[in-house]
N, C-alpha and C. Protein backbone atom coordinates (compact mmCIF):
# COMPACT_ATOMS: atom_id res chain seq x y z
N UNK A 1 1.34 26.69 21.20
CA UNK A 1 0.78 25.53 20.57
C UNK A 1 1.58 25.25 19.29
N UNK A 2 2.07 24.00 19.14
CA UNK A 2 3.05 23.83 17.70
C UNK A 2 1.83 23.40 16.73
N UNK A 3 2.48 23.34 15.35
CA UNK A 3 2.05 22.99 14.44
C UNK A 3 1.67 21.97 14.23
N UNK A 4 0.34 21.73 13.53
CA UNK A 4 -0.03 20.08 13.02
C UNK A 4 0.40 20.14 11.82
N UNK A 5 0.95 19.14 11.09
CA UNK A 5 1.05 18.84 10.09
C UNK A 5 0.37 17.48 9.17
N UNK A 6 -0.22 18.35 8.38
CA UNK A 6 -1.24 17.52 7.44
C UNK A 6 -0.75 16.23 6.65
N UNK A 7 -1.44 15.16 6.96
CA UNK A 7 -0.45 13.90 6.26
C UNK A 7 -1.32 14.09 5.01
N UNK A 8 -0.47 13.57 3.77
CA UNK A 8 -1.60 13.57 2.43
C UNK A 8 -2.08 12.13 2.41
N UNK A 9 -3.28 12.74 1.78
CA UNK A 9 -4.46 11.49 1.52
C UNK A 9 -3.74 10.79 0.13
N UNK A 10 -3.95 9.53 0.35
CA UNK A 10 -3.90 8.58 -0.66
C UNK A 10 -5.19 7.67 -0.81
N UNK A 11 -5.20 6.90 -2.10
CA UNK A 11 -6.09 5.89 -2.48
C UNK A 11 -6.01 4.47 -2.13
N UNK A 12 -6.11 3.65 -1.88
CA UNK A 12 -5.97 2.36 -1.58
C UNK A 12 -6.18 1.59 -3.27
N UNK A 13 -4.95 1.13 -3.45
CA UNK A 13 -5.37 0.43 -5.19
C UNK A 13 -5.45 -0.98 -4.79
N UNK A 14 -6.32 -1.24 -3.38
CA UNK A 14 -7.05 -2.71 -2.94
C UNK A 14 -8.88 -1.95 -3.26
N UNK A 15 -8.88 -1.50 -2.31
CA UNK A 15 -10.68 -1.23 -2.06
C UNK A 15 -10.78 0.10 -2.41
N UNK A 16 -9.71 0.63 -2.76
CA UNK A 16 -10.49 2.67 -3.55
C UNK A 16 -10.88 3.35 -2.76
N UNK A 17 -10.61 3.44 -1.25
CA UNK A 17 -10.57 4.21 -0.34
C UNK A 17 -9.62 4.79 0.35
N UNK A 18 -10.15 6.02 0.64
CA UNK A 18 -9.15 7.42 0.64
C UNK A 18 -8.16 7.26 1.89
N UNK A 19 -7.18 7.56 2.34
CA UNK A 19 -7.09 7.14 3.69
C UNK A 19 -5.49 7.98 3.60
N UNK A 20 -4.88 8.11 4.97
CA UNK A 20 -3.79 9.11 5.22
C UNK A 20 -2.53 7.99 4.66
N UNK A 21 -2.09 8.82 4.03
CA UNK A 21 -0.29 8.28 3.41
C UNK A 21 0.13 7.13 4.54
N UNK A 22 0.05 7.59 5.96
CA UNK A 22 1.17 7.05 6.81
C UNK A 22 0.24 5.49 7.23
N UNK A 23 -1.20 5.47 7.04
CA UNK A 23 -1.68 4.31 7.32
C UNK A 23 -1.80 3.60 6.43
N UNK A 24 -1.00 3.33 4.95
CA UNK A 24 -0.65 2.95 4.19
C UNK A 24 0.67 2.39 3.73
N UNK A 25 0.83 1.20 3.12
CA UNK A 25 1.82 0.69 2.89
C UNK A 25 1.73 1.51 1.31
N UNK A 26 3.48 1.56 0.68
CA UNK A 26 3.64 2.42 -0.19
C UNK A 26 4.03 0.87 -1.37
N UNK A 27 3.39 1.19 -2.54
CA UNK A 27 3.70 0.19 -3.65
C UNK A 27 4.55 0.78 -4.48
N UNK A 28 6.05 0.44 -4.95
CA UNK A 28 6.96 0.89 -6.03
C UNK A 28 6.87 -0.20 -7.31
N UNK A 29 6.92 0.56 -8.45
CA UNK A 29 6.90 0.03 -9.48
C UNK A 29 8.76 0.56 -10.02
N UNK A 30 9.26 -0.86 -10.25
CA UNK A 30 10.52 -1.13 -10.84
C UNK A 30 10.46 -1.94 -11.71
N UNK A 31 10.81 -1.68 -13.00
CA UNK A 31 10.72 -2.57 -14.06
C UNK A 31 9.46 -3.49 -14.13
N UNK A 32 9.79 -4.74 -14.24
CA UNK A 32 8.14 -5.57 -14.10
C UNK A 32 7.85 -5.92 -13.01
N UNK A 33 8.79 -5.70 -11.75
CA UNK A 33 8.40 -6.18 -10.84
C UNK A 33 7.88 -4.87 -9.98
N UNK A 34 7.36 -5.28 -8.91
CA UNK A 34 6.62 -4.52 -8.21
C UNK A 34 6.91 -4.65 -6.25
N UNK A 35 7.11 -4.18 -5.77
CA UNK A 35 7.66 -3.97 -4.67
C UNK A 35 7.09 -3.39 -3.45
N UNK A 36 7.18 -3.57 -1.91
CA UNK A 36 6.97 -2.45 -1.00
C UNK A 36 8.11 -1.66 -0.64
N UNK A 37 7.36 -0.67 -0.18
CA UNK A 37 8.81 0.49 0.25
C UNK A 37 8.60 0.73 1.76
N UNK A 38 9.88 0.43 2.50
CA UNK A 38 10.09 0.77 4.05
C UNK A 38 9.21 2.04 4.03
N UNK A 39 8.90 2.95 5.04
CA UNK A 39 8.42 4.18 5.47
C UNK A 39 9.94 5.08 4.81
N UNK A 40 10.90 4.71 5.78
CA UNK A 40 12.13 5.65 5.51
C UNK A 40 12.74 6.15 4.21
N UNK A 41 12.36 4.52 3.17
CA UNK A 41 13.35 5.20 1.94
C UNK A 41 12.21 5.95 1.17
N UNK A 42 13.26 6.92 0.19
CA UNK A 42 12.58 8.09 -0.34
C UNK A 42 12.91 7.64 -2.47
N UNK A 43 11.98 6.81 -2.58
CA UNK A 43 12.44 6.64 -4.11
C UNK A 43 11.40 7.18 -4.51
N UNK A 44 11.53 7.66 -6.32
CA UNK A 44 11.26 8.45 -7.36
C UNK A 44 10.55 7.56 -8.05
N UNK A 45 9.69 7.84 -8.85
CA UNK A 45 8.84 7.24 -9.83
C UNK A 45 7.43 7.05 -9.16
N UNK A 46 6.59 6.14 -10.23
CA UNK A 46 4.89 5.84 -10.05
C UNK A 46 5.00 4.94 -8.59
N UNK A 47 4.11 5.04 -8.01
CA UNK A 47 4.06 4.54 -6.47
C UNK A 47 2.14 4.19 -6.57
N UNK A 48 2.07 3.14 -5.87
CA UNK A 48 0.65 3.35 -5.60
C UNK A 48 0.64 2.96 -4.12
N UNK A 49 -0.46 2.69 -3.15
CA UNK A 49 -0.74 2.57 -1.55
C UNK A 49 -1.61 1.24 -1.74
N UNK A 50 -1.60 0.94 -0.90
CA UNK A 50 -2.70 -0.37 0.13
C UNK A 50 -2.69 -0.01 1.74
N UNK A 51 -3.81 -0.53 1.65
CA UNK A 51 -4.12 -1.01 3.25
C UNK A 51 -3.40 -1.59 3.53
N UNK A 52 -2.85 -1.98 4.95
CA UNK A 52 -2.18 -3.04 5.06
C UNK A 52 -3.47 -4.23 5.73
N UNK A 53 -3.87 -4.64 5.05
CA UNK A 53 -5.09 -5.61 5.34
C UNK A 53 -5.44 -6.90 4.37
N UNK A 54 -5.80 -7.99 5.00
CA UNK A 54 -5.53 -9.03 3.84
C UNK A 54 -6.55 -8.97 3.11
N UNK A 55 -8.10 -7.98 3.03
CA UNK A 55 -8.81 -8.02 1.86
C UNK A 55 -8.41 -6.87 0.93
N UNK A 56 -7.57 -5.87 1.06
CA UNK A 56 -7.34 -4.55 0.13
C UNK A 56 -6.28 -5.92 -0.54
N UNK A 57 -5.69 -6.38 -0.08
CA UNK A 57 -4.04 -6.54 -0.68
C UNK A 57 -5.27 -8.57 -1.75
N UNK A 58 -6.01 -8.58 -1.18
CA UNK A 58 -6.59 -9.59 -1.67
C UNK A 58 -7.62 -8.84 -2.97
N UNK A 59 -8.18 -7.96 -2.95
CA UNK A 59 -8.10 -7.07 -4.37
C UNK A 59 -7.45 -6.74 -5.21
N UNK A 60 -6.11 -6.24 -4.59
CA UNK A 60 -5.11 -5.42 -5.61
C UNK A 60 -4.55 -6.88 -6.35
N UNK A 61 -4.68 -8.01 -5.83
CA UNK A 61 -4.26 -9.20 -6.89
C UNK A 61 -5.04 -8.96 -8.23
N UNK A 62 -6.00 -8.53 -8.28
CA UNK A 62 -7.00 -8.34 -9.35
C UNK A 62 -6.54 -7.44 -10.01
N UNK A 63 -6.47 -6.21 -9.50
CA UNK A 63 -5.02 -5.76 -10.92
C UNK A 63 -5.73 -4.45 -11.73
N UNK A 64 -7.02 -4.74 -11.15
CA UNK A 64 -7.71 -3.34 -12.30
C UNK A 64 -7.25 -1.70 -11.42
N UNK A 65 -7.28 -1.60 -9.85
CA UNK A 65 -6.94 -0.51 -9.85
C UNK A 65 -5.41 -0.05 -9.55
N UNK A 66 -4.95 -1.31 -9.43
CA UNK A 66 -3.42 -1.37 -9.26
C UNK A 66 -2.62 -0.64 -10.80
N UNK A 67 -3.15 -1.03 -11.71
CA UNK A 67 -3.15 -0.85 -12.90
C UNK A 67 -3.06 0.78 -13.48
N UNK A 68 -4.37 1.08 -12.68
CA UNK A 68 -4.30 2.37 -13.56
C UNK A 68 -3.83 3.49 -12.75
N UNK A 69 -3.51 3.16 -11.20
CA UNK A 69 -2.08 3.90 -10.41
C UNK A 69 -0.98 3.70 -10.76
N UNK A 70 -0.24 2.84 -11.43
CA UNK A 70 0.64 2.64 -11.66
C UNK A 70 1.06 3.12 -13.52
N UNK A 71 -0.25 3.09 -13.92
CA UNK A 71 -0.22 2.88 -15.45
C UNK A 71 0.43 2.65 -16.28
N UNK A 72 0.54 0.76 -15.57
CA UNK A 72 0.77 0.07 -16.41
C UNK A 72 0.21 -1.26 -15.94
N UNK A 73 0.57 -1.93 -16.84
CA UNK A 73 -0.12 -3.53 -16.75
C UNK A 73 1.16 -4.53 -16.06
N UNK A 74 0.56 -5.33 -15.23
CA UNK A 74 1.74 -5.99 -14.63
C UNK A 74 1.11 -8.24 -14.44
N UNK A 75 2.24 -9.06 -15.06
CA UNK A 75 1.16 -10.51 -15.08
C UNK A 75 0.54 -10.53 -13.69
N UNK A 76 -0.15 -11.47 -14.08
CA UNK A 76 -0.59 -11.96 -12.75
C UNK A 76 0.47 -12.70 -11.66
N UNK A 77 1.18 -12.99 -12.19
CA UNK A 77 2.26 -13.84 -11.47
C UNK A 77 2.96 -13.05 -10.53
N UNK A 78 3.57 -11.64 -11.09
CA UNK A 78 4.17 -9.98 -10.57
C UNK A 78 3.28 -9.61 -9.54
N UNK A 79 1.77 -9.70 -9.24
CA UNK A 79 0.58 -8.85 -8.42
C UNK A 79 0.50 -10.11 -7.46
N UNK A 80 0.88 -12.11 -8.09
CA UNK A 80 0.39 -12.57 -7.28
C UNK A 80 2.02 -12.21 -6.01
N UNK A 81 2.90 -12.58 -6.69
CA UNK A 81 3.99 -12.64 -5.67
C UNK A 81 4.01 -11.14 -4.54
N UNK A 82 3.71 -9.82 -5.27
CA UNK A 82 3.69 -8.79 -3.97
C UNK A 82 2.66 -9.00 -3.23
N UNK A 83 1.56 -9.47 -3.55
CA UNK A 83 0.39 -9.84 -2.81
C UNK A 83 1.27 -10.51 -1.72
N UNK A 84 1.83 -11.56 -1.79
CA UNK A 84 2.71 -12.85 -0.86
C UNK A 84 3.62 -11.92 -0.14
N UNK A 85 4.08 -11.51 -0.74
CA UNK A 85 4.87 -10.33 0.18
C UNK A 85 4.49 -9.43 1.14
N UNK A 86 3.33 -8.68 1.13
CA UNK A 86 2.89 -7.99 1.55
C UNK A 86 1.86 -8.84 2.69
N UNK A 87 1.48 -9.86 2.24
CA UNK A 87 0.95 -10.85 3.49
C UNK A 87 1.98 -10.91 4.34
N UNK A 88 2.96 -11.43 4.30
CA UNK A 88 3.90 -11.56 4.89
C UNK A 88 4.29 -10.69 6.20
N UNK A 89 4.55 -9.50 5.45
CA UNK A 89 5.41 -8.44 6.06
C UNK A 89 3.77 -7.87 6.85
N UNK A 90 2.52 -7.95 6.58
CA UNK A 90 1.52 -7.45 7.44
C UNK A 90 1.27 -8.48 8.81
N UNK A 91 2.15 -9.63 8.13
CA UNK A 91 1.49 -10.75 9.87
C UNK A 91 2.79 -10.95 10.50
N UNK A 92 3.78 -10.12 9.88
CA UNK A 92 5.09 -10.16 10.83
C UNK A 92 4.83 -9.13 11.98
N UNK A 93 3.69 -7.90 11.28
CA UNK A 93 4.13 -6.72 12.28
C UNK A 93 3.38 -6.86 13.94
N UNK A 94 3.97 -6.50 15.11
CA UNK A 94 3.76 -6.82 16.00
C UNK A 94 1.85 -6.34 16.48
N UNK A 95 0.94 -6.69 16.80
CA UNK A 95 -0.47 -6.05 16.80
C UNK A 95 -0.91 -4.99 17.47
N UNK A 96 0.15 -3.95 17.73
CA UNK A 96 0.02 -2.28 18.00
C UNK A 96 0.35 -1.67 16.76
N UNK A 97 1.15 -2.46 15.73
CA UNK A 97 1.24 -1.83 14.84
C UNK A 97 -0.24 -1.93 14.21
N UNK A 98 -0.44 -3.10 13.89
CA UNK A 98 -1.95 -3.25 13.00
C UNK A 98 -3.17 -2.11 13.70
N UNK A 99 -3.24 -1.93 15.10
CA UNK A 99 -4.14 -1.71 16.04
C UNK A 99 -4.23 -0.02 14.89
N UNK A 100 -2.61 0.26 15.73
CA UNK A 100 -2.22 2.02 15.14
C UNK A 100 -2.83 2.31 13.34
N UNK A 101 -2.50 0.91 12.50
CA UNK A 101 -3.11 1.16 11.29
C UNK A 101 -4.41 1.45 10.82
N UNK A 102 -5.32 0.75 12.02
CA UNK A 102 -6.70 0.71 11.69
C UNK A 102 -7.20 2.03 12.00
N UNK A 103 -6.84 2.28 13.30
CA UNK A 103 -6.87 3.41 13.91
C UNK A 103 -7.07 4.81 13.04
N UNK A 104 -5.76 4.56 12.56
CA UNK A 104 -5.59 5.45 10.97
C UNK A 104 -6.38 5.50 10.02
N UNK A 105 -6.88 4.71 9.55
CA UNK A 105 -7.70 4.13 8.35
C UNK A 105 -9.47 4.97 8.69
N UNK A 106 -9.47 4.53 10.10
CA UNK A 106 -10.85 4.86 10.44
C UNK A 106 -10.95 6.66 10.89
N UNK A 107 -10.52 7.14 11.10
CA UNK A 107 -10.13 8.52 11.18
C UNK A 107 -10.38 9.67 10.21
């Protein structure tokens, strides 16, 4: 029998729920702007997670728990545009991906 390997739990800085790393989109903080990160690349610094779902990512516009994962303050203009981004890139993905996310989430 091989090994399981434990994914780590993260927070959602949309709705504050706990949920596995990999059913999460990863948030990078670079300068003032704010970013998603592919699965593959491996960058350094404050990171926070979302759902990939349009009400977590329709919270984290609000900024209070985005905020204190990241700790720092970012305009509204910075939270509204990754918000847009992250819409984006969640209704591009094909709906086995979304299916596999929820899947995750609820687990």
């Amino acid at each position: 029998m091989g090994k399981t390997r434990n994914m780590p739990i993260r927070t959602c800085a949309g709705c504050g729920v706990r949920a596995q790393q990999g059913a999460m989109v990863r948030l990078q903080a670079r300068g003032t702007a704010l970013e998603p990160v592919e699965r593959r690349q491996k960058l350094s610094g404050r990171s926070a997670y979302v759902h990939p779902r349009h009400e977590c990512i329709s919270r984290l516009e609000r900024g209070r728990l985005l905020r204190r994962s990241l700790r720092a303050s970012y305009t509204d203009a910075a939270r509204a545009c990754l918000a847009q981004r992250l819409r984006e890139m969640i209704d591009r993905k094909p709906p086995a991906f979304a299916e596999e996310q929820a899947e995750r989430t609820e687990s």
